[in-house]
Protein backbone atom coordinates (compact mmCIF):
# COMPACT_ATOMS: atom_id res chain seq x y z
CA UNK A 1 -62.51 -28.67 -3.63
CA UNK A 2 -62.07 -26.15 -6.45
CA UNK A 3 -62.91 -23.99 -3.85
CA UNK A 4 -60.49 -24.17 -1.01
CA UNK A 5 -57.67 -24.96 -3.54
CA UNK A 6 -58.73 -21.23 -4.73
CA UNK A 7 -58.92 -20.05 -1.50
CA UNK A 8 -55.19 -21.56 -0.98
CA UNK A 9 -53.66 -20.07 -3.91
CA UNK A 10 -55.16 -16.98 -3.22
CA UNK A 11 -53.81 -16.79 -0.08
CA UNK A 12 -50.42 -17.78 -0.67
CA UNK A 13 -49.98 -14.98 -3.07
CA UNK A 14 -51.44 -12.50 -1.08
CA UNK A 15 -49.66 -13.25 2.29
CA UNK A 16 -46.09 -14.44 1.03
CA UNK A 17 -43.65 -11.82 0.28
CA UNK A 18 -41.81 -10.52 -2.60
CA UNK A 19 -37.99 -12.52 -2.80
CA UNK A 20 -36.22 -8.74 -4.02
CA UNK A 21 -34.77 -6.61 -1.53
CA UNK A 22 -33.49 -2.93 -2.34
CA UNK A 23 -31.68 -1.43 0.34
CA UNK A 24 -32.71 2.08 1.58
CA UNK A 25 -32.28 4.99 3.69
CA UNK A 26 -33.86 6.96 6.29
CA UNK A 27 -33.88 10.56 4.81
CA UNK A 28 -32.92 13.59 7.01
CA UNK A 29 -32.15 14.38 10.69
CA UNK A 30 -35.72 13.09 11.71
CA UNK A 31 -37.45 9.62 13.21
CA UNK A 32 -40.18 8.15 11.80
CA UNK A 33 -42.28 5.99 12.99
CA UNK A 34 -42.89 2.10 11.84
CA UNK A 35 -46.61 1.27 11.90
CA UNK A 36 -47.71 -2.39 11.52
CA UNK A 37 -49.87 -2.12 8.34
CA UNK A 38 -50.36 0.69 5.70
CA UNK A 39 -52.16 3.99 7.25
CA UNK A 40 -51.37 6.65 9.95
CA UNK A 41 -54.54 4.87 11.89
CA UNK A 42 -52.45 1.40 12.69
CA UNK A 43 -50.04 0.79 15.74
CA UNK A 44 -46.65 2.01 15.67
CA UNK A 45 -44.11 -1.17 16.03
CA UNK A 46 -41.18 0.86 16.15
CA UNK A 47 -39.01 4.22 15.18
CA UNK A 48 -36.44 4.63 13.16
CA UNK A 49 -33.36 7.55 13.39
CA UNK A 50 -31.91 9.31 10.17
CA UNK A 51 -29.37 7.58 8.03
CA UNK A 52 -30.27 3.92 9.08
CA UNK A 53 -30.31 1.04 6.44
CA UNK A 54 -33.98 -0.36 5.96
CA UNK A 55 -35.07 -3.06 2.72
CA UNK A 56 -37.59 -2.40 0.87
CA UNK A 57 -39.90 -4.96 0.54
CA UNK A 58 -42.91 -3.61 -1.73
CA UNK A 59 -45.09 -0.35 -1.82
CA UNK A 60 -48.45 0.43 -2.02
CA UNK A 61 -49.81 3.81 -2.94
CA UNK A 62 -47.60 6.56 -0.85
CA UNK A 63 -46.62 3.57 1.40
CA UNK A 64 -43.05 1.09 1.78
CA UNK A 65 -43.28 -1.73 3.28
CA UNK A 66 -39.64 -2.94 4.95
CA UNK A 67 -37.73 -4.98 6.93
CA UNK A 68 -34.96 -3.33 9.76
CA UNK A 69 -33.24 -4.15 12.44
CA UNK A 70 -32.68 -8.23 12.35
CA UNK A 71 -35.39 -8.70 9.83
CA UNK A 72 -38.51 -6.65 11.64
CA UNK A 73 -40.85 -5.81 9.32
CA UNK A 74 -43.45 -2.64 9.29
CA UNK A 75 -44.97 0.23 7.04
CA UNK A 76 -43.17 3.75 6.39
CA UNK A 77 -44.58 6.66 4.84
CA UNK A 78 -42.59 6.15 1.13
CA UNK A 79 -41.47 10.04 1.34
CA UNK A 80 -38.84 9.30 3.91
CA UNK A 81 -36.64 6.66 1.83
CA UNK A 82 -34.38 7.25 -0.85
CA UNK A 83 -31.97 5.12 -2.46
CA UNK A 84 -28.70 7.51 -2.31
CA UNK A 85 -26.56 6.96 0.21
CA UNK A 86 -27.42 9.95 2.57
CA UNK A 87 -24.27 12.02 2.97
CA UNK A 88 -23.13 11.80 6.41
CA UNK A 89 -22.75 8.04 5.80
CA UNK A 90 -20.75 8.88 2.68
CA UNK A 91 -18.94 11.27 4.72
CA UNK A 92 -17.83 8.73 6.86
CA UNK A 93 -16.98 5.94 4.21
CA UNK A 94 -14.92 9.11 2.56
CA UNK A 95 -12.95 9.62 6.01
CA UNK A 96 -12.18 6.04 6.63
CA UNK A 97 -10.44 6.08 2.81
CA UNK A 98 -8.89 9.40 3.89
CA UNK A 99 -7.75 7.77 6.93
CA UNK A 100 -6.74 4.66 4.92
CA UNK A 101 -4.71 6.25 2.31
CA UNK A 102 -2.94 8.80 4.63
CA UNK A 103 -1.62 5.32 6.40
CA UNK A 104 -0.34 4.07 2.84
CA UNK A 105 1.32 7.50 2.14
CA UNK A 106 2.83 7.78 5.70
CA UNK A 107 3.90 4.37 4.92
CA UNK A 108 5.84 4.99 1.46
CA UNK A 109 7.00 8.48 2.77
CA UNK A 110 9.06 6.07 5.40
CA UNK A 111 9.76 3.74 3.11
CA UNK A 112 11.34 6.39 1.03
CA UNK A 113 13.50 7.90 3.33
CA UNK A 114 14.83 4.88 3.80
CA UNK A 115 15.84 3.68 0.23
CA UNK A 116 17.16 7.48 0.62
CA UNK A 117 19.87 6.44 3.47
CA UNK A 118 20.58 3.16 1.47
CA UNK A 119 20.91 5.17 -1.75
CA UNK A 120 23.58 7.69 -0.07
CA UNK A 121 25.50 4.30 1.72
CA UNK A 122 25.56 2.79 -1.74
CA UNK A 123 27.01 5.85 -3.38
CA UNK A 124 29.57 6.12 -0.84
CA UNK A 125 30.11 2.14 -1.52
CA UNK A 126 30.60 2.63 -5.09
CA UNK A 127 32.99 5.58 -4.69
CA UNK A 128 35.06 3.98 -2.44
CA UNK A 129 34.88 1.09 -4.72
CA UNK A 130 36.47 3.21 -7.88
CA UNK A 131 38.56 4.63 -5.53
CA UNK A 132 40.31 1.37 -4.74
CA UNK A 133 39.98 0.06 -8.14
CA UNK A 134 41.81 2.89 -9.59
CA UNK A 135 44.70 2.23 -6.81
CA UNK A 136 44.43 -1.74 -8.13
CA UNK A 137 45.03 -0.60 -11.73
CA UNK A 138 47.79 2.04 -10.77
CA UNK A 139 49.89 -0.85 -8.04
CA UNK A 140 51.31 -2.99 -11.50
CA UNK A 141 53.03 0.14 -12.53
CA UNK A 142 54.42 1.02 -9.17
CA UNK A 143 56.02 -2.70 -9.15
CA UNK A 144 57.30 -2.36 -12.11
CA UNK A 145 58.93 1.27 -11.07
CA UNK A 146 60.21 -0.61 -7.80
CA UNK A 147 61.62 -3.69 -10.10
CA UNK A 148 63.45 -0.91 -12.54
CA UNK A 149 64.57 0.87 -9.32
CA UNK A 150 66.19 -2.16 -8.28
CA UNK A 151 67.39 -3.47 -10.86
CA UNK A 152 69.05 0.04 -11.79
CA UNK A 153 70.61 -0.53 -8.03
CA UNK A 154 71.70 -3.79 -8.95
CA UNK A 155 72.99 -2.92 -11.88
CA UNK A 156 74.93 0.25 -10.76
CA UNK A 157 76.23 -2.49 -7.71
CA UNK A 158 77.31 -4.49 -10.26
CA UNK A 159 78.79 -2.18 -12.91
CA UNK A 160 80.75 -1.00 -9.48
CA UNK A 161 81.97 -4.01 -8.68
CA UNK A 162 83.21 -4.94 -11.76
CA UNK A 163 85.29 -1.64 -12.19
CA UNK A 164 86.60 -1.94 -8.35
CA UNK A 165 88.04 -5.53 -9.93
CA UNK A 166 89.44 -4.47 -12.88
CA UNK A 167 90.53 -0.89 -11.52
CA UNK A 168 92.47 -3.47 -8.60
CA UNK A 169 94.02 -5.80 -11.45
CA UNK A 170 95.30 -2.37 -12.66
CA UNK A 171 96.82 -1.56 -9.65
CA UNK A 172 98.65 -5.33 -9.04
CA UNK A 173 99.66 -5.35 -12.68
CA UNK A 174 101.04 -1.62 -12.43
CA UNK A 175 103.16 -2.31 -9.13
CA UNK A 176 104.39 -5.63 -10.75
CA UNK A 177 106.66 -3.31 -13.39
């Protein structure tokens, strides 16, 4: 009993796999193959291209043990992983934020342009503006210059009328002698 509950244990550490996961690259332009257990003497399961994204499940001597491609496992020679990003795929994440931010400053270049045109309309607002304020702070005095006109008028109407009337009672009370 000892025995086979040895035997179990053993087993179960031996077959069940590690619960980390470090993600990896394929170095260089090449393709490597996937073999099915540790050694260059064991069937190849698959290949794999440059730049592709394995996980690295544990290692043994110069070998890696992964999983790829909807969680396939197999055996690559450790020499052809590394952990840096290889640099066509950090080309391409660099173009894509190229891309991205060239968008954003196409974006605020037309958004500037037009708080431009609204800047120049509200100038020309506010101008106008002063303009016609300065004409509403000038029109009191002009009706006041048109009341003094007129009242000068009426005044010199008046003034004329009275010395018509007296220069007439002058006249009657000069031919009454």
């Amino acid at each position: 009993m000892k025995k086979l509950l040895f035997m179990i244990l053993i087993s179960f550490i031996l077959f069940s796999s590690p619960s980390y996961s470090k993600t990896m690259y394929i170095i260089d332009k090449v393709t490597i193959t996937v073999r099915r257990q540790p050694g260059l003497d064991f069937k190849i399961v698959d290949q794999l291209a440059s730049n592709e994204t394995v996980n690295l499940l544990k290692t043994e001597e110069s070998w890696a043990q992964i999983s790829f491609k909807d969680s396939k496992t197999g055996w690559v020679l450790k020499r052809f992983l590394t952990e840096e990003t290889p640099k066509p795929i950090q080309i391409a994440e660099l173009k894509k934020t190229v891309n991205t931010q060239a968008e954003k400053i196409a974006a605020l270049e037309k958004e500037n342009i037009t708080l431009k045109q609204s800047k120049a309309k509200m100038t020309e607002l506010i101008s106008s503006l002063k303009i016609e304020i300065q004409s509403l702070k000038e029109e009191p005095y002009r009706i006041m210059l048109l009341l003094v006109g007129v009242a000068i008028f009426l005044f010199g109407c008046i003034v004329t009328l009275i010395i018509q009337r007296t220069g007439q009672r002058r006249r009657k009370s000069s031919l009454s002698f």
